[in-house]
N, C-alpha and C. Protein backbone atom coordinates (compact mmCIF):
# COMPACT_ATOMS: atom_id res chain seq x y z
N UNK A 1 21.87 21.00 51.96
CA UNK A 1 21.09 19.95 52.58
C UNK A 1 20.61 19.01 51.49
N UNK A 2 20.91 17.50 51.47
CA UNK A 2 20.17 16.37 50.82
C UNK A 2 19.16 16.08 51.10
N UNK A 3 18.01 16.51 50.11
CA UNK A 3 16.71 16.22 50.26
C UNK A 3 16.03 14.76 49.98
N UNK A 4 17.26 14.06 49.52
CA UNK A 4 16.66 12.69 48.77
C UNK A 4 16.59 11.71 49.70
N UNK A 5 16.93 12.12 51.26
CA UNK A 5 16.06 10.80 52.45
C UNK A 5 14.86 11.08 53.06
N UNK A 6 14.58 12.47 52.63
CA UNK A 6 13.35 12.95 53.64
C UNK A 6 11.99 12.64 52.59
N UNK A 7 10.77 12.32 53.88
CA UNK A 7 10.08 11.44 53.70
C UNK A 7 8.76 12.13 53.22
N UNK A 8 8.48 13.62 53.47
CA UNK A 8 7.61 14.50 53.08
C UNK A 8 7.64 15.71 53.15
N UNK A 9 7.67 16.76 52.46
CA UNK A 9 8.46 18.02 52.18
C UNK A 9 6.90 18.34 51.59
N UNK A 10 5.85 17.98 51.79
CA UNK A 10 4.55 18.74 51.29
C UNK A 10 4.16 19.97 51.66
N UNK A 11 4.23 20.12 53.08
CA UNK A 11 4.11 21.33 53.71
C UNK A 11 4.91 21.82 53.89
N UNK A 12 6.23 21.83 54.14
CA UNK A 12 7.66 22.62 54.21
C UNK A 12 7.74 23.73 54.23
N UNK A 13 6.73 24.58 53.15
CA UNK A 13 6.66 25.45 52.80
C UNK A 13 5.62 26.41 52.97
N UNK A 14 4.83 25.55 53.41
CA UNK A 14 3.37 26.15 53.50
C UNK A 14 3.26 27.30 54.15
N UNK A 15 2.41 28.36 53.81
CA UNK A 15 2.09 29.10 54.73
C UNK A 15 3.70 30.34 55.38
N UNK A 16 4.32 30.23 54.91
CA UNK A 16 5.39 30.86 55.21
C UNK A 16 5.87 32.16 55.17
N UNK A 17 5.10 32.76 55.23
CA UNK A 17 5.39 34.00 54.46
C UNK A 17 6.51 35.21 55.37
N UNK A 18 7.05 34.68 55.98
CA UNK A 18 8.58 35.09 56.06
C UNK A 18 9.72 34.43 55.41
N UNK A 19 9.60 33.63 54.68
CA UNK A 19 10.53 32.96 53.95
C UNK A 19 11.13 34.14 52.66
N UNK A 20 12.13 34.53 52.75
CA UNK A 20 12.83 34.94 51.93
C UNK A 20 13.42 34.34 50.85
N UNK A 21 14.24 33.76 50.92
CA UNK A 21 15.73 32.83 50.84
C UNK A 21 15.60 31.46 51.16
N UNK A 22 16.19 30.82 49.33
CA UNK A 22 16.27 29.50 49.95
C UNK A 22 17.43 28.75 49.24
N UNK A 23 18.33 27.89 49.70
CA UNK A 23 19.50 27.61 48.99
C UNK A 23 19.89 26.32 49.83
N UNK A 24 20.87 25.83 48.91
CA UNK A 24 21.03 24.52 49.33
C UNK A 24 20.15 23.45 49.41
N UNK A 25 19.45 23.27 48.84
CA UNK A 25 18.80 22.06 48.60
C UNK A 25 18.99 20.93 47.61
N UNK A 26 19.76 20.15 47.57
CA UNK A 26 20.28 19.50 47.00
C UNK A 26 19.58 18.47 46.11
N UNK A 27 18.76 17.67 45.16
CA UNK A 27 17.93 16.68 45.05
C UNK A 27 16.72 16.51 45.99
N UNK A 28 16.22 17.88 46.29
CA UNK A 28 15.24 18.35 46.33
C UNK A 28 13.96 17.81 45.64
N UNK A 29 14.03 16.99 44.60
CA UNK A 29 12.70 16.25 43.62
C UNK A 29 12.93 14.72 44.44
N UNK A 30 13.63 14.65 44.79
CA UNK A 30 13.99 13.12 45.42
C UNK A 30 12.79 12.69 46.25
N UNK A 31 12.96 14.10 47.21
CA UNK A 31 11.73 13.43 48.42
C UNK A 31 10.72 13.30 47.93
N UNK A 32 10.29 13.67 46.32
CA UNK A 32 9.00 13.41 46.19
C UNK A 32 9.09 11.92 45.35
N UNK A 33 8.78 10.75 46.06
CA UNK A 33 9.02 9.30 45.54
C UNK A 33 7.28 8.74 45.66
N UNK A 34 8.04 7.64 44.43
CA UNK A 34 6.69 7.03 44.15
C UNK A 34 5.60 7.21 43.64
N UNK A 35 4.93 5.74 43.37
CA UNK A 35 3.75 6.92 41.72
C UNK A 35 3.22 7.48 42.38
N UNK A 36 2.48 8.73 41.46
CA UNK A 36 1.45 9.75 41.93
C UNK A 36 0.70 9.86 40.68
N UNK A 37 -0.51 9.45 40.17
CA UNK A 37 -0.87 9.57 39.04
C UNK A 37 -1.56 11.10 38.90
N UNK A 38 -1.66 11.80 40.11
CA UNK A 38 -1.80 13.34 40.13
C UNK A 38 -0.67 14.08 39.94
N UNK A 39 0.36 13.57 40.27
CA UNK A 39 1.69 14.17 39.97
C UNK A 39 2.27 14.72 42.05
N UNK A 40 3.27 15.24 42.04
CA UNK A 40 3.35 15.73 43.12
C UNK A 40 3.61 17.65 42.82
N UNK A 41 3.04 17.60 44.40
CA UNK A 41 3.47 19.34 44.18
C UNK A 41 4.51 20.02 45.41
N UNK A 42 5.36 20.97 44.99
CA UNK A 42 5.82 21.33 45.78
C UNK A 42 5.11 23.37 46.03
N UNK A 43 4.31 23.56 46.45
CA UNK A 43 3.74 24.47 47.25
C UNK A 43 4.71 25.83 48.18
N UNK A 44 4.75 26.42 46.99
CA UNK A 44 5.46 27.65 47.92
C UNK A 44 4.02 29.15 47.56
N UNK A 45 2.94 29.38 47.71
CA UNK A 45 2.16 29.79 47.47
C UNK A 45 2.17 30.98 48.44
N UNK A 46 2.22 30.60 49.66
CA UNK A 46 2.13 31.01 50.85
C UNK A 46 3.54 31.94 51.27
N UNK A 47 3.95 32.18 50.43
CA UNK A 47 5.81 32.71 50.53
C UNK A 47 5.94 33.64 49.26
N UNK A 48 5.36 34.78 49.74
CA UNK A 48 4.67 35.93 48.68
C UNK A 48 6.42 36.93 48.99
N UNK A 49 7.06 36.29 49.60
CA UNK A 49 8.60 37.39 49.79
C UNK A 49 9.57 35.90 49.05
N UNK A 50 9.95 35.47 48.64
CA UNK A 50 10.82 34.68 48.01
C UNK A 50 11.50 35.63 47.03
N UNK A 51 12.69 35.61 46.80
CA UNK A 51 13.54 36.27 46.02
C UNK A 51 13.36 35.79 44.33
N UNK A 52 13.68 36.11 43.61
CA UNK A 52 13.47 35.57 41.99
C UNK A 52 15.32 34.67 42.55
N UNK A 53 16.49 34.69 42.98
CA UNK A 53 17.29 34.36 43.15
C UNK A 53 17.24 32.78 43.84
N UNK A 54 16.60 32.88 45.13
CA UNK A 54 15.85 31.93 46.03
C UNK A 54 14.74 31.08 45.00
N UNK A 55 13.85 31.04 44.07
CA UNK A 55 13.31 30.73 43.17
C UNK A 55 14.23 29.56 42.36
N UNK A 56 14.86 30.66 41.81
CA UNK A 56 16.27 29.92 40.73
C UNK A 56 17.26 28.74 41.71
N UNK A 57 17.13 29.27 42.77
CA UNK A 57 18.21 28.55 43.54
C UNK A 57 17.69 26.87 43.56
N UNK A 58 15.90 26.76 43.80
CA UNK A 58 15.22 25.73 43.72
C UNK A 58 15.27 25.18 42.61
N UNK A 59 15.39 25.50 41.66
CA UNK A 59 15.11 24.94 40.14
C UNK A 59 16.54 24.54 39.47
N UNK A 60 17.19 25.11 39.99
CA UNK A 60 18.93 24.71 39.76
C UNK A 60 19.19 23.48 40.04
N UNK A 61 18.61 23.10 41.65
CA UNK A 61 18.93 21.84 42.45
C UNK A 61 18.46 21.06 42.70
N UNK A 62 16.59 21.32 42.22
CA UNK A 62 16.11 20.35 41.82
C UNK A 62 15.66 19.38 41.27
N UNK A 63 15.37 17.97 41.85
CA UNK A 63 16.12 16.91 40.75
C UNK A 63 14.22 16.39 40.15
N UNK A 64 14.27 16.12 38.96
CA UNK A 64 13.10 15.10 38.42
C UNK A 64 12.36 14.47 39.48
N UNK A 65 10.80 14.05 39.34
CA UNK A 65 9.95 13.02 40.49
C UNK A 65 10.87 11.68 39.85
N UNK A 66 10.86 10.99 40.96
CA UNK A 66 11.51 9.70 40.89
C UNK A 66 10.83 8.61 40.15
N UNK A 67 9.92 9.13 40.04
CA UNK A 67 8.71 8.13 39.44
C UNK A 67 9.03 9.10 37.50
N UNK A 68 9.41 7.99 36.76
CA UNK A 68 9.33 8.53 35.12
C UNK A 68 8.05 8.66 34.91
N UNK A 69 7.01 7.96 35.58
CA UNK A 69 5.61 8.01 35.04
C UNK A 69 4.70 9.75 35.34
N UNK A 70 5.32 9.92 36.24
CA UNK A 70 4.46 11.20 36.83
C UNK A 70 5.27 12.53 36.20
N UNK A 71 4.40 12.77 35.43
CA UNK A 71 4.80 14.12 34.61
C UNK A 71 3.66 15.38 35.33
N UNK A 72 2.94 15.46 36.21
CA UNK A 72 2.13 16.33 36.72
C UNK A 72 2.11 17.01 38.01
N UNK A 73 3.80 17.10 37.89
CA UNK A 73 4.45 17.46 38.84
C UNK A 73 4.38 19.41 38.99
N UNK A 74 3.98 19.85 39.83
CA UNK A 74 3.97 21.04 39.71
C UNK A 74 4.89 21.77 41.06
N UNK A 75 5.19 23.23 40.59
CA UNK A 75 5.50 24.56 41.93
C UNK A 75 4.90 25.55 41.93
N UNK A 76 4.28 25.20 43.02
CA UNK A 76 2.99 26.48 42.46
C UNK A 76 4.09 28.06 43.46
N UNK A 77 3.50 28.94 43.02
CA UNK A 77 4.61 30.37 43.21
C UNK A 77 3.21 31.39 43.25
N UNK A 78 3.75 32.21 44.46
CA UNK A 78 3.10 33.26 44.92
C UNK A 78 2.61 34.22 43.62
N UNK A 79 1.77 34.67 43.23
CA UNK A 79 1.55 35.28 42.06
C UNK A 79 2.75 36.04 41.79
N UNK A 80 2.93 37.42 42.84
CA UNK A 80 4.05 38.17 43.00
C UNK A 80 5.60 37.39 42.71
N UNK A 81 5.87 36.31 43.58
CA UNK A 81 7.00 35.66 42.87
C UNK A 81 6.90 35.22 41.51
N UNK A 82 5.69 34.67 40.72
CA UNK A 82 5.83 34.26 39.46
C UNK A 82 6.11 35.34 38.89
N UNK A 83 5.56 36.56 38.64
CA UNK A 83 5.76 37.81 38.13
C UNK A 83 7.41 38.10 37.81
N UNK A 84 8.21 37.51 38.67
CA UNK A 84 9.76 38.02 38.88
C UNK A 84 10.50 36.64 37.34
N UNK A 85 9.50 36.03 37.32
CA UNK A 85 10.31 35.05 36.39
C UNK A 85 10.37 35.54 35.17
N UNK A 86 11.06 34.74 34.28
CA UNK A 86 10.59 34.90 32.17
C UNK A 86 10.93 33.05 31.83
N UNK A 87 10.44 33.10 31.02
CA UNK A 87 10.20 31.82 29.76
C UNK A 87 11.60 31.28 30.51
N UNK A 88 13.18 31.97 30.13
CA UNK A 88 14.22 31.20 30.85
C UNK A 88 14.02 30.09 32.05
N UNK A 89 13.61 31.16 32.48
CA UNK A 89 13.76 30.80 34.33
C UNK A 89 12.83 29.45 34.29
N UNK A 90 11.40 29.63 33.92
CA UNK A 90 10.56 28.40 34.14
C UNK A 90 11.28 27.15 32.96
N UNK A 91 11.97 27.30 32.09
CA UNK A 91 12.46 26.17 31.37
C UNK A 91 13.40 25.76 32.33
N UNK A 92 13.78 26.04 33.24
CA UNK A 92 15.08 25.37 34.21
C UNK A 92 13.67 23.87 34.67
N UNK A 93 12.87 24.44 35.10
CA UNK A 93 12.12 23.67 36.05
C UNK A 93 11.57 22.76 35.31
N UNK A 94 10.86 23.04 34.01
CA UNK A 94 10.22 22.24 33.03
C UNK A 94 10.81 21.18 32.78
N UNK A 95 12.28 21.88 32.54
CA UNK A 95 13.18 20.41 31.36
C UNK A 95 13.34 19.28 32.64
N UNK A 96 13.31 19.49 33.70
CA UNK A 96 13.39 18.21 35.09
C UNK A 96 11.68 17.72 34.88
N UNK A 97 11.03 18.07 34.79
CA UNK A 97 9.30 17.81 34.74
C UNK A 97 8.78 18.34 35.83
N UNK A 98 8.97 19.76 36.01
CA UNK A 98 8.27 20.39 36.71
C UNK A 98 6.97 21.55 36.52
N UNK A 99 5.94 21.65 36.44
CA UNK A 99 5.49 22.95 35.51
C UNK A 99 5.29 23.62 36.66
N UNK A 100 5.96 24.83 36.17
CA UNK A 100 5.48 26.38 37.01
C UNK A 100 4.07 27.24 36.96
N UNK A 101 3.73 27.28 38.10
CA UNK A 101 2.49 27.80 37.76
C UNK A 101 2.06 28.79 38.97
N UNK A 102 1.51 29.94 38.55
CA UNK A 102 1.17 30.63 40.00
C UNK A 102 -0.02 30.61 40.71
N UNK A 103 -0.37 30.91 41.93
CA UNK A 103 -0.87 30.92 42.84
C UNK A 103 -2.53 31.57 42.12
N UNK A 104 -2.48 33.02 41.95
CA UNK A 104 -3.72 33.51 41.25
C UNK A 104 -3.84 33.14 39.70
């Protein structure tokens, strides 16, 4: 799925906590357009079952905020999912300008 026409993907995620699995998301950083001098966030907090695979799958395909100015772009991750990462995994997300950060 091309994420780069959709218009708000803030909540998408929210609150989900049957979410397992997530794949195919293509330019996924797209939908988040335009300045944000807070940065934007994408919020999977609430999705305490996400796979470390499903994780990676996001950070693979997701693209930079469209805006060069906004570096305070964050994914915030269920404590339990951050736990499943290492230094690797969060440099996927970083080097696009994303910082990983968990929930607790």
């Amino acid at each position: 799925m091309d994420m780069k026409s959709a218009t708000t993907v803030t909540n998408m995620f929210t609150n989900n906590t049957a979410l397992t699995t997530v794949a195919g998301f293509q330019n996924l950083g797209k939908a988040f357009t335009g300045s944000n001098a807070d940065g934007h966030t994408l919020n999977l907090a609430g999705s305490p079952n996400l796979t470390k695979q499903s994780v990676l799958n996001i950070f693979n395909t997701i693209s930079a905020p469209d805006d060069v100015n906004c570096n305070n772009s964050k994914i915030i991750l269920h404590s339990t999912v951050y736990a499943l990462l290492d230094a690797s995994d969060i440099a996927i997300a970083t080097a696009k300008r994303w910082s990983v950060v968990s929930s607790a």
